[in-house]
Protein backbone atom coordinates (compact mmCIF):
# COMPACT_ATOMS: atom_id res chain seq x y z
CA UNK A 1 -54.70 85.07 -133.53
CA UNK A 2 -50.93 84.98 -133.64
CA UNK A 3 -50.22 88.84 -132.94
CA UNK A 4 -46.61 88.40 -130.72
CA UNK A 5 -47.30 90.78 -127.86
CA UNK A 6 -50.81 91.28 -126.95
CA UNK A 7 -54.54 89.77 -127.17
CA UNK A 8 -56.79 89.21 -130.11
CA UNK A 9 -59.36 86.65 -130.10
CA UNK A 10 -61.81 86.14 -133.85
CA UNK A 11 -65.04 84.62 -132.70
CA UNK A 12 -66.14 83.76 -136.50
CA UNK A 13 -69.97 82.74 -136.39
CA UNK A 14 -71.25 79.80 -138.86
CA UNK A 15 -73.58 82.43 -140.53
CA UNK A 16 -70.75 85.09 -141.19
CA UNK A 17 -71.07 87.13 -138.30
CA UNK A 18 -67.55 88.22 -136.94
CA UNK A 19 -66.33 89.65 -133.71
CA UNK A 20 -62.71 90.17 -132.47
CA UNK A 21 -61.86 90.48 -129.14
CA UNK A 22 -58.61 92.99 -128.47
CA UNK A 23 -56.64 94.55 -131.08
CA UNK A 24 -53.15 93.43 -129.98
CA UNK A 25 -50.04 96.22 -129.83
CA UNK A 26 -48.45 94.90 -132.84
CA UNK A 27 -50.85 96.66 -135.89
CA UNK A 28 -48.83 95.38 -138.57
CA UNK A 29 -49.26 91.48 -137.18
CA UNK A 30 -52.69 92.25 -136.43
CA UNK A 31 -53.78 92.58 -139.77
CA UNK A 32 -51.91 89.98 -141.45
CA UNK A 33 -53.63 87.45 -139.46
CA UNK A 34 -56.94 89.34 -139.84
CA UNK A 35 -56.10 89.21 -143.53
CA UNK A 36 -55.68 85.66 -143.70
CA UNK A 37 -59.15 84.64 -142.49
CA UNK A 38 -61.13 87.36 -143.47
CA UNK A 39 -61.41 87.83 -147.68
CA UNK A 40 -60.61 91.43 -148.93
CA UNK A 41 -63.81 91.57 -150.58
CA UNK A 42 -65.42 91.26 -147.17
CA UNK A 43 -63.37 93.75 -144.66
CA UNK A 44 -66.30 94.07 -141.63
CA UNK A 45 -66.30 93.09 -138.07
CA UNK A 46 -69.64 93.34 -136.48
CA UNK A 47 -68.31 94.20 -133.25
CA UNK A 48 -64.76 94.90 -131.69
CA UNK A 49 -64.33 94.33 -127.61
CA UNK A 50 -61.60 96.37 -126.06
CA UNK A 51 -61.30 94.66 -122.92
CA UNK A 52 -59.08 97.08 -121.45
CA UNK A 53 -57.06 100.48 -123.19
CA UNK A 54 -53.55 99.26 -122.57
CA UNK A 55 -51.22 98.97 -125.60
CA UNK A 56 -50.67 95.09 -125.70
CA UNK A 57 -54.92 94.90 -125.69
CA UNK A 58 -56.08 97.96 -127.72
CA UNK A 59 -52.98 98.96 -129.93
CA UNK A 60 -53.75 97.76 -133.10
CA UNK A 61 -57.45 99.61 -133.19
CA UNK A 62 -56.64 103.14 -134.71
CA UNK A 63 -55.16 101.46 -138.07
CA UNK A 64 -57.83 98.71 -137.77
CA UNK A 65 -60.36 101.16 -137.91
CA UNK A 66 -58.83 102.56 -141.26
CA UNK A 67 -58.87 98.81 -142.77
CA UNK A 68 -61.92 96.81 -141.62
CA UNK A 69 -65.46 98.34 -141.55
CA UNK A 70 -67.11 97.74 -138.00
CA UNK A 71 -70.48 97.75 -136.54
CA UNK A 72 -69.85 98.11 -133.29
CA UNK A 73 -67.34 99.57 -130.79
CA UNK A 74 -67.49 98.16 -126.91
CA UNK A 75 -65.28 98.89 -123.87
CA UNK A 76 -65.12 99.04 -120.25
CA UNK A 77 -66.51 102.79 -119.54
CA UNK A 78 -62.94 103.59 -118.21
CA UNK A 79 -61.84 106.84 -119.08
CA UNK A 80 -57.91 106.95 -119.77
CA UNK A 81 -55.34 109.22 -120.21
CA UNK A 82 -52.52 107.46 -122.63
CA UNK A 83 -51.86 107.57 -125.99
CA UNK A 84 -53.64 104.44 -126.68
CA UNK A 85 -56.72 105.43 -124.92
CA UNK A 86 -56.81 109.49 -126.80
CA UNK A 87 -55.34 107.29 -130.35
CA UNK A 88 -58.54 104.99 -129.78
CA UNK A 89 -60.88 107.89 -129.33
CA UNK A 90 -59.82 110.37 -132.16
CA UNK A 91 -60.25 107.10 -134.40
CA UNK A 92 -63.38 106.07 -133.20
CA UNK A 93 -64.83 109.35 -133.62
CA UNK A 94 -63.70 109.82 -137.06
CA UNK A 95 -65.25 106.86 -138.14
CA UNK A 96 -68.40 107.34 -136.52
CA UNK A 97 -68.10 104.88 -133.95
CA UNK A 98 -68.90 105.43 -130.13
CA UNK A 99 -67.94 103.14 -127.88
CA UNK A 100 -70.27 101.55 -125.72
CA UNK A 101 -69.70 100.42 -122.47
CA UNK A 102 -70.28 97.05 -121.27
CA UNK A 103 -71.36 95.51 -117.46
CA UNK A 104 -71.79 92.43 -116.32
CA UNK A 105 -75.14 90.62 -117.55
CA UNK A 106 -74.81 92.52 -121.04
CA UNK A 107 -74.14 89.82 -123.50
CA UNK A 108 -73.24 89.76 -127.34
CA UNK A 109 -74.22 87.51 -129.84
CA UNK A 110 -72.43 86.01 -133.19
CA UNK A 111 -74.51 83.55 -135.11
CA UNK A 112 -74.95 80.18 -132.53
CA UNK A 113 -71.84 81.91 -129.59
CA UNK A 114 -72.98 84.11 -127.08
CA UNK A 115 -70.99 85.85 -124.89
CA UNK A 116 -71.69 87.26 -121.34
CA UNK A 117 -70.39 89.77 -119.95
CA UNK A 118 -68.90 89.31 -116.24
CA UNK A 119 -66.95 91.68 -115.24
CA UNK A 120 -65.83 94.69 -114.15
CA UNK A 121 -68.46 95.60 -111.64
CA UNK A 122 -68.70 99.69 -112.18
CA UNK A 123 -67.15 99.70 -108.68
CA UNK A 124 -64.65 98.91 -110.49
CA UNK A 125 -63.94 101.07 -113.27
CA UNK A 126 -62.65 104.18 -111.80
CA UNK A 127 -60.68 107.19 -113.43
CA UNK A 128 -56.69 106.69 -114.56
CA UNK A 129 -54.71 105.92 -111.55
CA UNK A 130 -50.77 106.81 -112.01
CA UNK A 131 -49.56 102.80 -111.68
CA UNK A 132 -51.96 101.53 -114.10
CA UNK A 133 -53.30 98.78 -112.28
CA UNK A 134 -56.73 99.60 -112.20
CA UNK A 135 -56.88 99.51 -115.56
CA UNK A 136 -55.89 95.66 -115.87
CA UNK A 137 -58.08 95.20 -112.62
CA UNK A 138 -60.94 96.59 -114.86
CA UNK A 139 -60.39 94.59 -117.69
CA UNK A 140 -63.73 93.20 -119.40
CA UNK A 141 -64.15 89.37 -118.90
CA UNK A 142 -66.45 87.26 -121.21
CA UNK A 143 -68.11 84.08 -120.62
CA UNK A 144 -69.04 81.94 -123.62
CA UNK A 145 -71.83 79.73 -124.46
CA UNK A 146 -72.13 77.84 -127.97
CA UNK A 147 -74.97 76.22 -129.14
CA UNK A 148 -72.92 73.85 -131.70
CA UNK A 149 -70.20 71.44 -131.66
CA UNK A 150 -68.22 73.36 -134.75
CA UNK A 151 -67.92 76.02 -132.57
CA UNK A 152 -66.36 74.44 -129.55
CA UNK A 153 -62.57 75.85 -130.42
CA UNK A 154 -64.21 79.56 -130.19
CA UNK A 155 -65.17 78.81 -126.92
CA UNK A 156 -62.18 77.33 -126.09
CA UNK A 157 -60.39 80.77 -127.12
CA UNK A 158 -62.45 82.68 -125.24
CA UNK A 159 -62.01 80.15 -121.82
CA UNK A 160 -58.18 80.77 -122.44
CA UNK A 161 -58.87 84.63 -122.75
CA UNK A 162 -60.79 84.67 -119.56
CA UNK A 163 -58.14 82.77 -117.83
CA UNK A 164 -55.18 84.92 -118.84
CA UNK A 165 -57.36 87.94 -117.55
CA UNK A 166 -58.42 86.74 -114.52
CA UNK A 167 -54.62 85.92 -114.31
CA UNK A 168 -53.17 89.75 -114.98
């Protein structure tokens, strides 16, 4: 999605099934491209991955949690100290979401994608650290697998995610 500053990925599934992949740091942009694929009738994500709780990755969750109805909540186990991180928190409590943490060989499904999780290690999710980098170091990293040709541009997304991740 076109969000300026920041990561999020829609992995739309041919059944319906919807699950977005960051939350950007821009809220406002983040839900006007949300709101121009997804009908107002029909405000639901089945799942949200935030790969990592920096701003330009997880800002645009605490007012997507007050527009969109979602399932599920997942994250890297890393417990942070920023506003983004206690912002993502407060929300997801007061929705009645917890967040679930992902490791590598966990894997989510939407309709005919499935995704795989490869990384971080636990090793390598460790408490705040005062540079940050740890936090980037810890991001999650997905690996894709589609079982249909009309789905080969999601997994091209997610390729370019994993790439620019791998690259931070």
């Amino acid at each position: 999605l076109d969000v300026g500053q920041g990561d999020a990925i829609l992995v739309e599934g041919g059944r319906g099934g919807r699950l977005l992949v960051d939350t950007a740091g821009d809220p406002g942009r983040l839900l006007v491209a949300l709101d121009a694929r997804i009908p107002p009738w029909d405000r639901r994500l089945d799942a949200v991955v935030v790969t990592h709780p920096h701003e330009d990755h997880a800002g645009g969750l605490p007012l997507l949690l007050e527009r969109y109805r979602i399932a599920h909540l997942y994250g890297n186990g890393r417990r942070s100290e920023g506003l983004t991180a206690r912002a993502i928190a407060v929300g997801a409590r007061d929705h009645g979401l917890a967040m679930t943490t992902l490791r590598p060989g966990d894997a989510l499904h939407v309709d005919g994608t499935a995704l795989r999780v490869l990384w971080p290690r636990s090793e390598r999710v460790t408490d705040p650290d005062p540079g940050g980098r740890t936090v980037n170091d810890s991001s999650i990293v997905l690996l894709g697998s589609v079982r249909s040709e009309e789905h080969t541009s999601e997994l091209q997304s997610l390729a370019y995610l994993v790439c620019r991740l791998l690259l931070e």
